[in-house]
Protein backbone atom coordinates (compact mmCIF):
# COMPACT_ATOMS: atom_id res chain seq x y z
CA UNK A 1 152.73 -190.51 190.42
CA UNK A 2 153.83 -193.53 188.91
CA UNK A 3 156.02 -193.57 185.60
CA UNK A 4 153.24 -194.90 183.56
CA UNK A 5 150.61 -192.32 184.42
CA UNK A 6 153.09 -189.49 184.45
CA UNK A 7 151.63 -187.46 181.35
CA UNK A 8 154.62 -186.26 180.10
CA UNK A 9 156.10 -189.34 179.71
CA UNK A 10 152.89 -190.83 178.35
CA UNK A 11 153.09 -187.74 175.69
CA UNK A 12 156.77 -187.62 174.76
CA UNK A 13 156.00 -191.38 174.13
CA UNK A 14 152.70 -190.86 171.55
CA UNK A 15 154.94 -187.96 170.35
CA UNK A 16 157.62 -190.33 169.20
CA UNK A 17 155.87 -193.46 167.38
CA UNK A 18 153.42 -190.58 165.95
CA UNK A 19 157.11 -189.83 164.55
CA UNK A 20 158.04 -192.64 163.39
CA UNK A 21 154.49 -193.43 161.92
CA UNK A 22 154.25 -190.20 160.00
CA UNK A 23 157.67 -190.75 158.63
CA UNK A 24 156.97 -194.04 157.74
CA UNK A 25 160.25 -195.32 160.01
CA UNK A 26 158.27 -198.79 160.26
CA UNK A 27 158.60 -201.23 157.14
CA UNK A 28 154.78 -201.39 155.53
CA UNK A 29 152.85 -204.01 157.10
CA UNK A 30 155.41 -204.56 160.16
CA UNK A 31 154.15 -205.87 163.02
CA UNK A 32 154.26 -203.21 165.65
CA UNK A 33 155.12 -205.55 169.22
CA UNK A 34 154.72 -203.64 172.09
CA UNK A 35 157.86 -205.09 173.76
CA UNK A 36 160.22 -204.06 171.26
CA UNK A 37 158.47 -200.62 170.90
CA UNK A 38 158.75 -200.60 174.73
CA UNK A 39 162.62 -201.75 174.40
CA UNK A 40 163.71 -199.35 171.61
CA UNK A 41 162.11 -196.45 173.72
CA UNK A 42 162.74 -197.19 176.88
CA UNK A 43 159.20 -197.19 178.04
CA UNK A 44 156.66 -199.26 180.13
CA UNK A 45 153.90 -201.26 178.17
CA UNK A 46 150.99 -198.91 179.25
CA UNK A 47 152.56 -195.33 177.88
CA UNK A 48 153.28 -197.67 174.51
CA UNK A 49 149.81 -199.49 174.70
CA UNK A 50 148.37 -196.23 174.70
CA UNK A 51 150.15 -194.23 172.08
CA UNK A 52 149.16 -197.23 169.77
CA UNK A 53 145.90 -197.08 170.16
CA UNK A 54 145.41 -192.87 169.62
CA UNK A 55 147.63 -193.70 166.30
CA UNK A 56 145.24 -196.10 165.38
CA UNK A 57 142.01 -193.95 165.89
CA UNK A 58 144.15 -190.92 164.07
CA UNK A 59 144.11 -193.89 161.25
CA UNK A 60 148.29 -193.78 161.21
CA UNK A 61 148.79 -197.66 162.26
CA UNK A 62 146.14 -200.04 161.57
CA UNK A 63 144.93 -202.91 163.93
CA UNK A 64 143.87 -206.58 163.78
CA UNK A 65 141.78 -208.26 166.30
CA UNK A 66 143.74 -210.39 168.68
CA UNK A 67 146.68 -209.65 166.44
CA UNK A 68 147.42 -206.39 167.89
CA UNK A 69 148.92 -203.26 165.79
CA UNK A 70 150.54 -203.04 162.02
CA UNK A 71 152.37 -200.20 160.11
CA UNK A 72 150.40 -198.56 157.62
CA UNK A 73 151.21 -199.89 153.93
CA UNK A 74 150.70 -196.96 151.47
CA UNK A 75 147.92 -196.71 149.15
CA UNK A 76 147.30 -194.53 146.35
CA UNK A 77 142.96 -194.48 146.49
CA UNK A 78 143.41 -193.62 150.34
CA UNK A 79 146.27 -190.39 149.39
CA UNK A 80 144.03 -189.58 146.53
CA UNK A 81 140.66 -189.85 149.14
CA UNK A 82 142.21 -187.58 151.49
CA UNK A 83 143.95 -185.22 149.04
CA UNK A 84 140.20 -184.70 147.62
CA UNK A 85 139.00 -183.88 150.91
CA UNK A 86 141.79 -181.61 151.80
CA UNK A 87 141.05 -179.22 148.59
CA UNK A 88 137.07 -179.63 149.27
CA UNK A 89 137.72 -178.05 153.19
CA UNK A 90 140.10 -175.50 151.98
CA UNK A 91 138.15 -174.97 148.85
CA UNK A 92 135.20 -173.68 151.28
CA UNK A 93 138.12 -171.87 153.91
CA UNK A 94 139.10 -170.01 151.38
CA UNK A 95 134.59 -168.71 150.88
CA UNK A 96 134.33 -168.19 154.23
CA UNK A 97 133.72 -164.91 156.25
CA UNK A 98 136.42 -164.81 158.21
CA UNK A 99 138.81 -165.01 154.89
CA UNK A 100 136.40 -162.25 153.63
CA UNK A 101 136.53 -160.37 156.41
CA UNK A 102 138.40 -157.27 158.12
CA UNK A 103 142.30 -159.06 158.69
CA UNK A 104 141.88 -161.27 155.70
CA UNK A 105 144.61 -159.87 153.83
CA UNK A 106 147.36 -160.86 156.47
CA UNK A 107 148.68 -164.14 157.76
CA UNK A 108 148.95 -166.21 154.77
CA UNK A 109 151.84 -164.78 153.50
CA UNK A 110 153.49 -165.54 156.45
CA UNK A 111 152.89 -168.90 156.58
CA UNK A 112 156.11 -169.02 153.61
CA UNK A 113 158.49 -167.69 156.04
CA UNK A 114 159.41 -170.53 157.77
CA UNK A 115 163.21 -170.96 158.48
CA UNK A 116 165.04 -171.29 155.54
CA UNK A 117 166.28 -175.03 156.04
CA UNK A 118 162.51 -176.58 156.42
CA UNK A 119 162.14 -178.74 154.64
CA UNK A 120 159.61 -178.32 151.42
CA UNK A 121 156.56 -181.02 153.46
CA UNK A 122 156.61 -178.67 156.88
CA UNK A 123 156.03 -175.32 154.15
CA UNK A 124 153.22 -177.11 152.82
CA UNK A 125 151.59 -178.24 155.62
CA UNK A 126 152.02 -174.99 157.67
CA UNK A 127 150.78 -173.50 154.37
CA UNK A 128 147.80 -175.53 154.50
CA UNK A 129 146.84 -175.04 157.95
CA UNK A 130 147.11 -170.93 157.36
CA UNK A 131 144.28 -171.27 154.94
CA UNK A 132 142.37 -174.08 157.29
CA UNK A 133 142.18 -172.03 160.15
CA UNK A 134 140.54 -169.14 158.12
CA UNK A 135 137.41 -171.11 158.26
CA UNK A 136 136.71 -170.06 161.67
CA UNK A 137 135.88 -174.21 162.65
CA UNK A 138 138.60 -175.95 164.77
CA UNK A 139 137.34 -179.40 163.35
CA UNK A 140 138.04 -178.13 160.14
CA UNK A 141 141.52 -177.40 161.29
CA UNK A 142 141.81 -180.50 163.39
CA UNK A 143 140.82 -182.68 160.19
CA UNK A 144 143.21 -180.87 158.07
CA UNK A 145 145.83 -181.65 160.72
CA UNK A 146 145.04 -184.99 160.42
CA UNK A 147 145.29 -185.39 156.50
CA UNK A 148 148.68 -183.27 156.84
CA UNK A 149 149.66 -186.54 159.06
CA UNK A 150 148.37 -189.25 157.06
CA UNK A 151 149.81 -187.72 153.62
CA UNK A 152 153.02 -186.54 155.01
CA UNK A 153 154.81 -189.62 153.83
CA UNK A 154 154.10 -188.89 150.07
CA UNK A 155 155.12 -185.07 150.32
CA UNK A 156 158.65 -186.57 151.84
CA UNK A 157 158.90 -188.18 148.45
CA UNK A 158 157.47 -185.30 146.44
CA UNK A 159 159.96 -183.40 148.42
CA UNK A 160 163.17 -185.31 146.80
CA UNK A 161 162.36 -184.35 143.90
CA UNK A 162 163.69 -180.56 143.06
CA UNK A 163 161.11 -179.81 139.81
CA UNK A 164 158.02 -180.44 142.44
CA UNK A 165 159.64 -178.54 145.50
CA UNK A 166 160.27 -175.66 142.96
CA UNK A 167 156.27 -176.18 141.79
CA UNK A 168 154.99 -176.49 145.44
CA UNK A 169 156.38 -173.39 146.34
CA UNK A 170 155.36 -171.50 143.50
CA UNK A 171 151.82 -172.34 143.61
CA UNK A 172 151.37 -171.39 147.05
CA UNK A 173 153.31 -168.06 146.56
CA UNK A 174 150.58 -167.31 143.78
CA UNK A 175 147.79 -168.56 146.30
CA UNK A 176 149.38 -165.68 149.00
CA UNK A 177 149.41 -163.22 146.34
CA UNK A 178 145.95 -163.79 145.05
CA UNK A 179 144.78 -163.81 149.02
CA UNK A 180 146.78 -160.35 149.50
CA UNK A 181 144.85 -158.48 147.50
CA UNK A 182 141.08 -160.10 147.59
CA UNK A 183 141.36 -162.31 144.82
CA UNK A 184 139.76 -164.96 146.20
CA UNK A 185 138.65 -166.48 142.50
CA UNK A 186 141.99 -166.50 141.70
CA UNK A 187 143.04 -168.26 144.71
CA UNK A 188 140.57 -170.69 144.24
CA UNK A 189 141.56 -171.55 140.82
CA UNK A 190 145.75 -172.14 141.52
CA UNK A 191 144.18 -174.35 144.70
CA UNK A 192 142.51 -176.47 142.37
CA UNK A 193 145.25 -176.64 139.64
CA UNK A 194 147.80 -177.49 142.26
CA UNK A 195 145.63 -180.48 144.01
CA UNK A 196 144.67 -181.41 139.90
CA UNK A 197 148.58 -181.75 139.85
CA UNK A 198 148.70 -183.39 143.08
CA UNK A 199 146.40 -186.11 142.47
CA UNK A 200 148.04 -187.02 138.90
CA UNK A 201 151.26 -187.35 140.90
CA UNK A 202 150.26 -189.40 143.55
CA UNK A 203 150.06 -193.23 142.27
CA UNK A 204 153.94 -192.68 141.28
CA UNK A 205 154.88 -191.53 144.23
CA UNK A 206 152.92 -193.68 146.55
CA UNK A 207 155.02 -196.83 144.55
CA UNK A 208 158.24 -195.10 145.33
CA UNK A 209 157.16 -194.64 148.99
CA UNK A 210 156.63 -198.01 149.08
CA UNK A 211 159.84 -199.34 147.30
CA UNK A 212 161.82 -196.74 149.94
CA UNK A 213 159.64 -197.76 153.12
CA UNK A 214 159.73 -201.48 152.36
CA UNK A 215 163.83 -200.83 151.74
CA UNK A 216 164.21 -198.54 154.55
CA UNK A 217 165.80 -196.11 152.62
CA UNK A 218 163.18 -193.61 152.99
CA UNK A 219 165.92 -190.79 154.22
């Protein structure tokens, strides 16, 4: 098997630039060329090629026609678009049987107990897949995956700042508690006061993502 079809080479590679794309390591609007990519991770063209293109239909690098592929550049209506939709899928995890149901009590909880040095983003996100997967629909988890990925960048900002880390992890200790003992009303209403928050934050932060990215200072 040749280097280029060799899948874990082929994956390790996706896995990197999905990296890098999440974490918005590429300058907004750079011009992602395949040799350099290719250079800087000491991969063929076709394991690159590839990666590209399965970022591009997970919407994480955009593409122009003969041009080839481009860093995302942050924009407050898309965060705000997919924020929405995450709180309208977990909105209806949160009514479904399954969180109803016999078991319903347990899991979420644990979804706080990460190691003590994650950082505040990984919480959330692990947080937010807990309450996805209680839907019972793995396209409801893979699309909440998905938004995780594409808003990741702004919760590495939010995550700088200590008053919304201490907020973050407050509401979703309230949303465990309310879930521990059936409250699912409760639950429901600290979801939707924490994504009302959310939203309100996000054209401020999506300008400092973008002064960081386009300074490469995002760390």
């Amino acid at each position: 098997m040749t280097a280029d079809h060799d899948p874990t080479r082929r994956s390790a590679c996706y896995g990197r630039l999905k990296e890098m794309a999440v974490h918005c390591r590429f300058r907004p609007g750079e011009h992602l060329k395949i040799g350099q990519l290719c250079e800087q991770l000491r991969a063929s063209s076709t394991p690159v090629r590839e990666a590209l293109i399965r970022l591009h239909c997970e919407k994480l690098v955009t593409s122009t026609v003969r041009e080839g592929f481009f860093a995302r550049i942050p924009n407050a209506d898309e965060f705000e678009d997919l924020y929405q939709l995450s709180r309208t899928l977990l909105l209806q995890a949160m009514q479904s049987s399954r969180l109803n149901g016999r078991g319903a009590r347990t899991g979420i909880g644990q979804s706080l107990d990460l190691s003590p040095s994650a950082p505040p983003w990984a919480v959330a996100e692990h947080f937010t897949m807990k309450l996805a997967q209680r839907a019972g629909s793995r396209e409801v988890a893979r699309i909440v995956s998905n938004i995780n990925d594409r808003i990741r960048c702004v919760r590495l900002i939010a995550s700088l700042d200590p008053e919304l880390v201490q907020g973050m992890v407050l509401d979703r200790q309230q949303i465990a508690e309310a879930i521990a003992v059936g409250d699912t009303p409760s639950a429901r209403l600290i979801l939707e006061t924490m994504f009302d928050r959310d939203l309100h934050r996000v054209p401020e932060l999506t300008k400092e993502l973008l002064a960081r990215a386009h300074a490469g200072s995002l760390d």
